[in-house]
N, C-alpha and C. Protein backbone atom coordinates (compact mmCIF):
# COMPACT_ATOMS: atom_id res chain seq x y z
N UNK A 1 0.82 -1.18 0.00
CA UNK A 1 0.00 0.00 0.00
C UNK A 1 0.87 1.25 0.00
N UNK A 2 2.02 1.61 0.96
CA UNK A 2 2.83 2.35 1.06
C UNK A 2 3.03 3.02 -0.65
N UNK A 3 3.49 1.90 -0.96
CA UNK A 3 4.29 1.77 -2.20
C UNK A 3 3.34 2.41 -3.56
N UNK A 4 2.03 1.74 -3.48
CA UNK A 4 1.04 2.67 -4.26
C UNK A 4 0.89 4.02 -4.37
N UNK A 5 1.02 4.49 -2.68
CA UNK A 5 0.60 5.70 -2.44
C UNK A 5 1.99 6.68 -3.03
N UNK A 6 3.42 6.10 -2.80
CA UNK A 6 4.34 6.70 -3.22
C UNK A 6 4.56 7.16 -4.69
N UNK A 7 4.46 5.86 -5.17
CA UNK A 7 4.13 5.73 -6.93
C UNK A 7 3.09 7.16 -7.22
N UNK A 8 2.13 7.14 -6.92
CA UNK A 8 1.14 7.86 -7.15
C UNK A 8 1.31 9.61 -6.87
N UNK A 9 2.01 9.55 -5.64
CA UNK A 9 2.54 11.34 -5.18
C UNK A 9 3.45 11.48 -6.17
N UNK A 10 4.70 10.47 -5.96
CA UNK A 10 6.19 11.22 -6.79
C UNK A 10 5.95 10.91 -8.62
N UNK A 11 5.19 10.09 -9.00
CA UNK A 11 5.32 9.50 -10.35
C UNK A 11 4.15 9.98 -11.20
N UNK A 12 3.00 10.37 -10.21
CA UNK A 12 1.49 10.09 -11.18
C UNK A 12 1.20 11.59 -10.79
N UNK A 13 1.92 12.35 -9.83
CA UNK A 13 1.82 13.50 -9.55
C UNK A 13 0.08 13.99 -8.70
N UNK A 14 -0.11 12.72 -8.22
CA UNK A 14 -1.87 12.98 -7.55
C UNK A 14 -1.26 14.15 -6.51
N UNK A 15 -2.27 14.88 -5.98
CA UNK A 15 -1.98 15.96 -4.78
C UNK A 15 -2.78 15.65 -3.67
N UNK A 16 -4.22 15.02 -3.90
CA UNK A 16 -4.96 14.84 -2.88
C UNK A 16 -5.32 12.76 -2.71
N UNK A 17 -4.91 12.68 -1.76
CA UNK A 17 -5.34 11.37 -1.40
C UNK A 17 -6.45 11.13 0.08
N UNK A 18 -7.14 10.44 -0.43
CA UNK A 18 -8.65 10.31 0.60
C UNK A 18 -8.63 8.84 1.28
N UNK A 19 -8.30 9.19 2.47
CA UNK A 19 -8.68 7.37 2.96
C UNK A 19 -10.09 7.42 3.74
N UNK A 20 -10.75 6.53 3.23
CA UNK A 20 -12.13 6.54 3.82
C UNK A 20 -12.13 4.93 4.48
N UNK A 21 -13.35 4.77 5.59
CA UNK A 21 -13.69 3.76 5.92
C UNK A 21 -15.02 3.20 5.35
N UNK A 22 -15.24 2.48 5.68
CA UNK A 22 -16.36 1.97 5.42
C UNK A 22 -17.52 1.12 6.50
N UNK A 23 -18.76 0.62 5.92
CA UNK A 23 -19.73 0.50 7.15
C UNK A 23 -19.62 -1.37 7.15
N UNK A 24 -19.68 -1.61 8.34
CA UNK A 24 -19.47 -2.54 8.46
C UNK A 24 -18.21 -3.62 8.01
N UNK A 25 -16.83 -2.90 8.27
CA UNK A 25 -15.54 -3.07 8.65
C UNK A 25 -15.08 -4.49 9.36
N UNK A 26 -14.80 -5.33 8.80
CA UNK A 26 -14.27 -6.76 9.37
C UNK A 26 -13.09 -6.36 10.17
N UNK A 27 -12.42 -5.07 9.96
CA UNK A 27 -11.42 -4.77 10.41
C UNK A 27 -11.57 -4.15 12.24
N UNK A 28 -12.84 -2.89 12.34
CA UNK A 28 -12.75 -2.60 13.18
C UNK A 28 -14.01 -3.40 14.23
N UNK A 29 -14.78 -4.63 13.42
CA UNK A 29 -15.31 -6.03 13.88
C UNK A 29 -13.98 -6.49 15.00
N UNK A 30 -13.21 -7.15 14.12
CA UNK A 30 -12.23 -7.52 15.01
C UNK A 30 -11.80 -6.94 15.99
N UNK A 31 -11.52 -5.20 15.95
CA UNK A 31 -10.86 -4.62 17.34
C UNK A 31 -12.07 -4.95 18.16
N UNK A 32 -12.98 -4.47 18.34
CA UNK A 32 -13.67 -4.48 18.98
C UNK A 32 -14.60 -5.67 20.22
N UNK A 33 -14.03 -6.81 19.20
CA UNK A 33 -14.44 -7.98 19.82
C UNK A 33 -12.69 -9.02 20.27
N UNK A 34 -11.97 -8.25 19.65
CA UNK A 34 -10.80 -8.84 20.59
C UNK A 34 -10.96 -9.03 21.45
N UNK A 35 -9.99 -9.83 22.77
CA UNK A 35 -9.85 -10.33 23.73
C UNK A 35 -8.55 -9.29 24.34
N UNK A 36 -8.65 -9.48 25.58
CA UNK A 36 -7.55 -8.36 26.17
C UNK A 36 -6.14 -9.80 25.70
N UNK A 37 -5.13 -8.98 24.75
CA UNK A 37 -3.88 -9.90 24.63
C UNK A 37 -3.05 -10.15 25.34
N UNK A 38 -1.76 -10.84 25.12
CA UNK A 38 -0.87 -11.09 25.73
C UNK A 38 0.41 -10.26 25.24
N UNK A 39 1.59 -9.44 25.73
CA UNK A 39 2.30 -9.33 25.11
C UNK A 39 3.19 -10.53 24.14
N UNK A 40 3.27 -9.92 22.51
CA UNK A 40 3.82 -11.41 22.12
C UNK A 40 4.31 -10.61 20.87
N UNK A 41 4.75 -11.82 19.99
CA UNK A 41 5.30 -11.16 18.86
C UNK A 41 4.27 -10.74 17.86
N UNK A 42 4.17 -9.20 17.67
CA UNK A 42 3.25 -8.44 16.69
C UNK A 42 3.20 -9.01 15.57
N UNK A 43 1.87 -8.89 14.86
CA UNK A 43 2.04 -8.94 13.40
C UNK A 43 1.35 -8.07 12.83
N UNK A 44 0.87 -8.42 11.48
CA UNK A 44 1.05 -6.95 11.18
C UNK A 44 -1.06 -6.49 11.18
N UNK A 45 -2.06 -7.44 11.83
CA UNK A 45 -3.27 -7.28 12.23
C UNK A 45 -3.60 -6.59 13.50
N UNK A 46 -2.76 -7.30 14.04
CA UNK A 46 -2.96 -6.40 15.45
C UNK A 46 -1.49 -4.84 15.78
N UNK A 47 -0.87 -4.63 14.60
CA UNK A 47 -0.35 -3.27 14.09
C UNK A 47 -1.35 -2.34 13.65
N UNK A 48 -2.20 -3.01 12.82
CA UNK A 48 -3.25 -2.12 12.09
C UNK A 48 -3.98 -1.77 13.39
N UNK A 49 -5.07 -2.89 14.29
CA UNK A 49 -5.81 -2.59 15.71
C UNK A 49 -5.42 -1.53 16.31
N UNK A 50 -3.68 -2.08 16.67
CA UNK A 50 -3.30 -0.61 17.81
C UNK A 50 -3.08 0.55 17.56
N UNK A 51 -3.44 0.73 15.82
CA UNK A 51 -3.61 2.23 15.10
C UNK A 51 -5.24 2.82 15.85
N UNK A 52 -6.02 2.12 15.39
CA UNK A 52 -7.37 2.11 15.68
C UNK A 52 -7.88 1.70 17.48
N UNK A 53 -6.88 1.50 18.04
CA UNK A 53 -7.07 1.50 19.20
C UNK A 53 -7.56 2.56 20.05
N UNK A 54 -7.37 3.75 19.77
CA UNK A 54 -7.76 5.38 20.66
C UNK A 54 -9.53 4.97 20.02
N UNK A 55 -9.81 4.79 19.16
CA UNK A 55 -11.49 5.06 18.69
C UNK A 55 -11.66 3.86 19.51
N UNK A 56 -11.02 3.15 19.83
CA UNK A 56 -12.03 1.36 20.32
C UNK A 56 -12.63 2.07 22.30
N UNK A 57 -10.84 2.46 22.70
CA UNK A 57 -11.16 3.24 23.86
C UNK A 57 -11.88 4.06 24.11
N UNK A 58 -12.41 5.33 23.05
CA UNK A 58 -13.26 5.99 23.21
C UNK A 58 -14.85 5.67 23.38
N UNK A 59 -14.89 4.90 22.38
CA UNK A 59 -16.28 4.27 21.96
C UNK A 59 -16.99 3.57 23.49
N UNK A 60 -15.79 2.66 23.96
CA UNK A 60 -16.32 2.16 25.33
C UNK A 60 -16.24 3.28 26.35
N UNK A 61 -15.63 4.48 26.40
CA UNK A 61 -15.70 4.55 27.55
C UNK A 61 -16.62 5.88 27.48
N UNK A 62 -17.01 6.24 26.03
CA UNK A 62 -18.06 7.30 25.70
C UNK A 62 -19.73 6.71 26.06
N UNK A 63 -19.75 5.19 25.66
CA UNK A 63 -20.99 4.40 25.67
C UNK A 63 -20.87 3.20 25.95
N UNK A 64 -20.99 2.89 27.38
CA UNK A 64 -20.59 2.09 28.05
C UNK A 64 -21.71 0.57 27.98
N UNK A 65 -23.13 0.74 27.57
CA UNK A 65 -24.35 0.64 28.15
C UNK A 65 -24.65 -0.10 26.57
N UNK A 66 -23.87 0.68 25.28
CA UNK A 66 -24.37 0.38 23.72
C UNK A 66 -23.75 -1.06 23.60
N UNK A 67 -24.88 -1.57 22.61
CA UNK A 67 -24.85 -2.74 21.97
C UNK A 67 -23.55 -3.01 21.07
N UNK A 68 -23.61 -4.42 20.79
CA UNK A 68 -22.15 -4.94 20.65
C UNK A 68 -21.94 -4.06 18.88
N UNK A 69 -23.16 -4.08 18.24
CA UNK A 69 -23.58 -3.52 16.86
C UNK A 69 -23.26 -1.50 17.23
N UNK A 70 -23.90 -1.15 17.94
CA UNK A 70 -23.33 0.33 18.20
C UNK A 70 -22.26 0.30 18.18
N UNK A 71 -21.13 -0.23 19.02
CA UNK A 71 -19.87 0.08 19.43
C UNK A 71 -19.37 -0.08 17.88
N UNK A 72 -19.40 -1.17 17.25
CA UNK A 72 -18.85 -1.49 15.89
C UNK A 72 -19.54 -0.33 15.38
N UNK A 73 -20.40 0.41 14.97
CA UNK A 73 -20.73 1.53 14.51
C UNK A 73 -20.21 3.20 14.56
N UNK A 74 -20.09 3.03 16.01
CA UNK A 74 -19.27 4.47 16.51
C UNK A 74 -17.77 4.15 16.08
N UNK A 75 -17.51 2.80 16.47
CA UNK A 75 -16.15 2.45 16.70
C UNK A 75 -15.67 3.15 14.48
N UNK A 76 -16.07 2.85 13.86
CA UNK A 76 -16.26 2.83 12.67
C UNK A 76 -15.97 4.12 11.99
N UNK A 77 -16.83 4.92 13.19
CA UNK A 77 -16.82 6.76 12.72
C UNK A 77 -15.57 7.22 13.38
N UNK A 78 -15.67 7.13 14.41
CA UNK A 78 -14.31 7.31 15.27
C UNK A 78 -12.83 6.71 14.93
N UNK A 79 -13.01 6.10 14.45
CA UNK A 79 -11.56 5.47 13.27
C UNK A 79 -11.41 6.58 12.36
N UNK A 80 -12.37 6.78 11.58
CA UNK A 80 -11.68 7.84 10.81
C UNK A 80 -11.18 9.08 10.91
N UNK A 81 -10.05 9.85 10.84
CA UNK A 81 -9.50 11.32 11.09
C UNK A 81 -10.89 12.11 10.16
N UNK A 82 -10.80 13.59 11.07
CA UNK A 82 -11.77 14.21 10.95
C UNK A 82 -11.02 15.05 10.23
């Protein structure tokens, strides 16, 4: 991905790049229903999580009370930079 995005600034001369999320995310599914881990050797799924980790914390500790489907919902909006 890196490598796309580089290609694309220095070679294809783009100026604006947009990262969007999307609804219903297998990605921020997973943070959210993780298990508290163990320290161990990273890879590169739970690299991506501990990017998205500040929205997982927020989400619980904004709406403590919301359904497992809310949290994956907020969690979703709150991933993305504003």
């Amino acid at each position: 991905m890196l490598a796309a995005i580089q290609f694309a600034v220095e070679q294809l001369k783009v100026s604006r790049i947009i990262v969007l999320g999307h609804a219903q995310c297998g990605g921020i599914r997973a943070l959210m229903e993780r298990p508290a881990r163990a320290d161990g050797e990273p890879d590169y799924l739970n690299r991506w999580m501990d990017i998205a980790e500040p929205a997982r914390q927020q989400v619980l500790s904004q709406m403590p009370a919301a359904s497992l489907a809310e949290h994956r919902q907020a969690c979703e909006q709150a991933s993305i930079p504003g």
